[in-house]
Protein backbone atom coordinates (compact mmCIF):
# COMPACT_ATOMS: atom_id res chain seq x y z
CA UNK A 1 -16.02 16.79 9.94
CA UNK A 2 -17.12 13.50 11.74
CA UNK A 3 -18.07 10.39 9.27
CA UNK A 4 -20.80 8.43 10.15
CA UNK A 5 -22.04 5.35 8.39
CA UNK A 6 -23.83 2.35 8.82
CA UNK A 7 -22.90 0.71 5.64
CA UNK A 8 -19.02 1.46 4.64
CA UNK A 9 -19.11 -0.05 0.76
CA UNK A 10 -17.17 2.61 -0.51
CA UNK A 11 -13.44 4.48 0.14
CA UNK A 12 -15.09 7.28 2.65
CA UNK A 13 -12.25 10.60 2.59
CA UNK A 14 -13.05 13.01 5.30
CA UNK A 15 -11.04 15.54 7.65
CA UNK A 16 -11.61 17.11 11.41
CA UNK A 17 -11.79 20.82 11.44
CA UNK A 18 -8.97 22.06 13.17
CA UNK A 19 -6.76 18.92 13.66
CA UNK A 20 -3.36 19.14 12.40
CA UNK A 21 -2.02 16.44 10.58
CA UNK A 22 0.64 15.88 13.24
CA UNK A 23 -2.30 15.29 15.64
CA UNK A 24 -4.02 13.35 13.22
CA UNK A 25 -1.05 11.00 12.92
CA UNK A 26 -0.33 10.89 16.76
CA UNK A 27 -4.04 9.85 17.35
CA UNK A 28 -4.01 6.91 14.60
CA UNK A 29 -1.37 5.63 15.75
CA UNK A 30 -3.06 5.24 18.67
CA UNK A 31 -6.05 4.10 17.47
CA UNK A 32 -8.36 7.06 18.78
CA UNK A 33 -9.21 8.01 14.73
CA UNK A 34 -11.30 5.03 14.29
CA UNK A 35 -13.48 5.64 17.44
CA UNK A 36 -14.21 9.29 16.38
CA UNK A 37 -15.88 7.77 13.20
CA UNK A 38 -17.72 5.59 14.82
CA UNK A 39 -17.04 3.22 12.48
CA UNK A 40 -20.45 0.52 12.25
CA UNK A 41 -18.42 -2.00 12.25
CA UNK A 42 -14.72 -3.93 12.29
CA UNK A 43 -12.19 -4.67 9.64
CA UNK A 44 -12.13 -1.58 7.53
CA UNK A 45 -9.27 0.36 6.65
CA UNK A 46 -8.93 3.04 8.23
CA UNK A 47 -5.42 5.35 6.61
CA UNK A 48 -4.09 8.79 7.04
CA UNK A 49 -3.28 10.29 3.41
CA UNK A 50 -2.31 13.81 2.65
CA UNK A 51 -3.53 14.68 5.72
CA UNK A 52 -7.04 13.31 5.32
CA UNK A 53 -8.58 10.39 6.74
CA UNK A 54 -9.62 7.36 4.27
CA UNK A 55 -11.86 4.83 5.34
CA UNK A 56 -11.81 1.84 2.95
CA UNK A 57 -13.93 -1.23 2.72
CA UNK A 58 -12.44 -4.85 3.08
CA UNK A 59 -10.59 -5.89 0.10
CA UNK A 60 -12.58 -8.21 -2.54
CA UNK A 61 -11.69 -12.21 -2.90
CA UNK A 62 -10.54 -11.38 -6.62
CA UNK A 63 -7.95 -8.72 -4.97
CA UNK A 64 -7.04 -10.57 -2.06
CA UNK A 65 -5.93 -13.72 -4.47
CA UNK A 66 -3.67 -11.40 -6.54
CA UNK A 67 -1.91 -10.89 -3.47
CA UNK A 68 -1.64 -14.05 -2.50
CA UNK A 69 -0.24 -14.65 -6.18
CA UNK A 70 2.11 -12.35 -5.43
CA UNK A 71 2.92 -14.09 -2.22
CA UNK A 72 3.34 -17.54 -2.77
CA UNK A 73 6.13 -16.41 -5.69
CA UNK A 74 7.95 -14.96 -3.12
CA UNK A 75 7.14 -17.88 -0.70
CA UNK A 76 8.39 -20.06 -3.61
CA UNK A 77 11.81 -18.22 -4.33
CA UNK A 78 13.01 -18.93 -0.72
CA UNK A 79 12.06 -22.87 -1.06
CA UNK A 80 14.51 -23.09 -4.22
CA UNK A 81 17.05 -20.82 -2.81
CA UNK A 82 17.44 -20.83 1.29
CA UNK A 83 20.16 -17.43 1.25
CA UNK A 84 16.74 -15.76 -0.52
CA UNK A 85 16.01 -13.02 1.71
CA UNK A 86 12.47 -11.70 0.99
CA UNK A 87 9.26 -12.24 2.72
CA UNK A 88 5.80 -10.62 2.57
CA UNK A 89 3.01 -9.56 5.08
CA UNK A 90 -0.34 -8.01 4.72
CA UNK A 91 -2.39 -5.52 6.27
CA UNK A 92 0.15 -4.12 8.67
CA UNK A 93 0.81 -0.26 9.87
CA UNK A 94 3.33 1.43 8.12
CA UNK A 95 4.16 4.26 10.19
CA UNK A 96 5.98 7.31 8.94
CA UNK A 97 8.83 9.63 11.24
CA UNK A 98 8.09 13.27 9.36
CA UNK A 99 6.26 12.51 6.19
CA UNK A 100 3.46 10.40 4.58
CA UNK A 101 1.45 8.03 4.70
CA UNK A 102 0.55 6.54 7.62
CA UNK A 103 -1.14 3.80 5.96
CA UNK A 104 -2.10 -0.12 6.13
CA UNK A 105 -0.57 -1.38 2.59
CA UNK A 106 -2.35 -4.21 0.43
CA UNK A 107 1.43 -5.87 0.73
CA UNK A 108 4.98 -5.12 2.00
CA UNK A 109 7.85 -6.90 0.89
CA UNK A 110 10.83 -6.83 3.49
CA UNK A 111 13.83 -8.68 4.59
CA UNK A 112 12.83 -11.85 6.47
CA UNK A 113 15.14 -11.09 9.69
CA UNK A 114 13.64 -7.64 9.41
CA UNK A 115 10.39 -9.11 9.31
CA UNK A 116 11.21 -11.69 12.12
CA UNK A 117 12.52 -8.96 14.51
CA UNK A 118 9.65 -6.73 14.46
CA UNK A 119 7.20 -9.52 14.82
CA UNK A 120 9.45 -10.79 18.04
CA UNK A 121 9.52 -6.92 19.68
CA UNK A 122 5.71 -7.18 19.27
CA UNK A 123 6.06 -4.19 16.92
CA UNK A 124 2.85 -2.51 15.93
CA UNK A 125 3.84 -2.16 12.50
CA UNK A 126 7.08 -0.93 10.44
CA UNK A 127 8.93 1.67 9.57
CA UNK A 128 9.83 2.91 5.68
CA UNK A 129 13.25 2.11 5.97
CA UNK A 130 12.23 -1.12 6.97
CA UNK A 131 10.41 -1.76 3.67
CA UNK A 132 12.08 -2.71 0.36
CA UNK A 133 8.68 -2.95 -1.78
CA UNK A 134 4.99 -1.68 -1.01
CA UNK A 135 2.28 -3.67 -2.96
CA UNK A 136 -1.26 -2.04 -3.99
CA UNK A 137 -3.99 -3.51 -6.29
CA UNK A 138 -6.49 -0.71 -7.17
CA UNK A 139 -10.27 -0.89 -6.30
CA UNK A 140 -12.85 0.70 -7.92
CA UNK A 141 -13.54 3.16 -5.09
CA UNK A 142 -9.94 3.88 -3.75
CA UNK A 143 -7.63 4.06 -7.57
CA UNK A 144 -6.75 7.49 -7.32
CA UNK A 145 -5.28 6.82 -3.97
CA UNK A 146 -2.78 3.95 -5.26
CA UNK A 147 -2.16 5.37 -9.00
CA UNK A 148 0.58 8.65 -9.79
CA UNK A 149 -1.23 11.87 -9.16
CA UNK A 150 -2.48 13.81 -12.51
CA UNK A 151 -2.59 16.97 -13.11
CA UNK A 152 0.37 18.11 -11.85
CA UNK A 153 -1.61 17.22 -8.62
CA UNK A 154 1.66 15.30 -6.82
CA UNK A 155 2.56 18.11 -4.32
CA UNK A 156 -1.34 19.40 -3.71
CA UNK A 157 -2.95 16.34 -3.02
CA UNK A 158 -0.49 13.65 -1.88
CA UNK A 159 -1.61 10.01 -2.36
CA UNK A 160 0.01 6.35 -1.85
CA UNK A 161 2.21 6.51 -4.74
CA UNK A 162 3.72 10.31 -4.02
CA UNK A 163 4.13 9.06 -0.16
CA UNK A 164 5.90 6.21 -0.82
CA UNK A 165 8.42 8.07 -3.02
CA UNK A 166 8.91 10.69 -0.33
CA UNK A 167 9.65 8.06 2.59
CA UNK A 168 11.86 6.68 -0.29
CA UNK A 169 10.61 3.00 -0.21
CA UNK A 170 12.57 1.47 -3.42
CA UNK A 171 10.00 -0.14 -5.09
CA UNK A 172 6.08 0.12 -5.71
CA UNK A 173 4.55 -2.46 -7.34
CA UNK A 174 0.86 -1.31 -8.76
CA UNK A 175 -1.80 -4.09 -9.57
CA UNK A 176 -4.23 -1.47 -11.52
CA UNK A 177 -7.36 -3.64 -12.14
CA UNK A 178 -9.26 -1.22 -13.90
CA UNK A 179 -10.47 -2.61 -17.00
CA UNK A 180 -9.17 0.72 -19.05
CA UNK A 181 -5.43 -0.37 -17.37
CA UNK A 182 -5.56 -4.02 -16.34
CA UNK A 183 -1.67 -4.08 -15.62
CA UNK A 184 1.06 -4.09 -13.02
CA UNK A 185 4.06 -1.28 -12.90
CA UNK A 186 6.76 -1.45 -11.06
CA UNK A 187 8.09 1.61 -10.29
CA UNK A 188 11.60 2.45 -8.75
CA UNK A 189 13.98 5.32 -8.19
CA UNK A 190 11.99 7.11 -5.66
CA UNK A 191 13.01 11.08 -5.19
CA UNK A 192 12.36 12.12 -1.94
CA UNK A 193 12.49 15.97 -2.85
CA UNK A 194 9.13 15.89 -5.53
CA UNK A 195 7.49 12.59 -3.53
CA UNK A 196 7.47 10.93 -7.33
CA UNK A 197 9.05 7.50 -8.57
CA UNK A 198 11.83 8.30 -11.63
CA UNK A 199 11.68 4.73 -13.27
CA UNK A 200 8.68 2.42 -14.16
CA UNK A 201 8.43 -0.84 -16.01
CA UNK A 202 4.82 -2.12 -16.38
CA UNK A 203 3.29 -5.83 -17.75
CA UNK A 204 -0.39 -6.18 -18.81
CA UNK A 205 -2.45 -9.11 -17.29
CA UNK A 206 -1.22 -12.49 -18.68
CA UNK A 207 2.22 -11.88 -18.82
CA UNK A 208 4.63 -12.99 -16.28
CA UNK A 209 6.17 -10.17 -14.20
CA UNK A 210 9.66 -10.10 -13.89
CA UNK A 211 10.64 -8.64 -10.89
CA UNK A 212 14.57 -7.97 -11.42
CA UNK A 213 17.40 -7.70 -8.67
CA UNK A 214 17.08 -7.81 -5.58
CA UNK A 215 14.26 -10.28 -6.60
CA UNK A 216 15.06 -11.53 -9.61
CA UNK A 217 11.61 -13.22 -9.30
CA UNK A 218 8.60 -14.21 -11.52
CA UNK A 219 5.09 -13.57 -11.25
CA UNK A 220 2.10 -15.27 -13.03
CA UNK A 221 -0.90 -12.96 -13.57
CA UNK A 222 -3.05 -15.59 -16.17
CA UNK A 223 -5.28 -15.51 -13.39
CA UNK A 224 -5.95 -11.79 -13.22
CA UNK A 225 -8.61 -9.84 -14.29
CA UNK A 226 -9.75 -6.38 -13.80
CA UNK A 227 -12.95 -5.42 -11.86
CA UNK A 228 -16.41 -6.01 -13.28
């Protein structure tokens, strides 16, 4: 099915008839999904997800300064210590070798030398084993994408959360800014076999996130609130 819009204000999930996802991958990565939508215009997200195309709308301010919060902490860590190793980037490709997602993640969080040699190679984004955290704050149009599948829905309808675990990236962080939620997990222990995180540790907005080892860094959230 082709997806045409001329207003893109909501996460758009569609599919093309006949297209395996292998093909589907192999023609995001080189960029010939976004001109089969015919997308109306440029900086939306365009992500392949359980085999289905999502087309997202640019992030809000609100959700684009949680990041940033998240960020500067890191940014901070590495003035106080120099032998810190972590650094963050947004809105780059995270490819995949044989398994999901091929996505463009709110936030990675990846060794700086990592991070420096990719950027030097003129890499077009990373790979999984390149990543030691993905970062996601939930919209109100995308959630079920970023949140742990329910209804025993993990293996049938693979989303963010089940793909990192199956690409085994070792830590997820999850802003959920619903106002039911309006908290931040962690999870960890990813199992690569049932694409699901074994561990979680969450904080509600307010409290200061402590990230532990290989962190071992804090995060204000007084700031945060969920969506309106």
């Amino acid at each position: 099915m082709r997806e045409r819009s001329q207003n893109v204000t909501k996460t758009v999930v569609s599919s093309l008839d006949g297209v395996s996802e292998d093909t589907l991958y192999d023609m995001w990565m080189r960029g010939e999904v976004d001109d089969l939508l015919d997308l109306p215009y440029e900086g939306l997200r365009v992500e392949i997800i359980g085999g289905r195309i999502v087309v997202s709308p640019a992030p809000t301010v609100a959700h684009a300064c949680i990041l940033s919060d998240i960020s500067s902490a890191l940014t901070a860590a590495s003035f106080k210590d120099p032998d810190f190793p972590w650094k963050s980037t947004q809105v780059v490709n995270l490819y995949r070798r044989s398994a999901s997602p091929s996505c463009i993640p709110d936030l990675l969080v990846l060794e700086t030398d990592v991070l420096n040699a990719a950027g030097d190679a003129e890499a077009p984004g990373l790979m999984p084993d390149e990543i030691e955290m993905a970062v996601e704050a939930t919209s109100p149009s995308n959630f079920e994408q970023d949140r742990p599948p329910t209804g025993g829905r993990r293996l049938a309808n693979p989303n963010k959360w089940s793909g990192y675990a199956e690409v085994e990236i070792p830590y997820y962080l999850l802003v959920d800014r619903s106002p039911k939620e309006a908290k931040t997990t962690l999870y960890s222990i990813p199992d690569q076999s049932t694409g699901a995180y074994l561990h979680r540790e969450s904080w509600e907005f307010g409290e200061t996130i402590q990230l532990p080892e290989p962190f071992n860094i804090e995060i204000e959230t007084c700031r945060w609130r969920p969506w309106k």
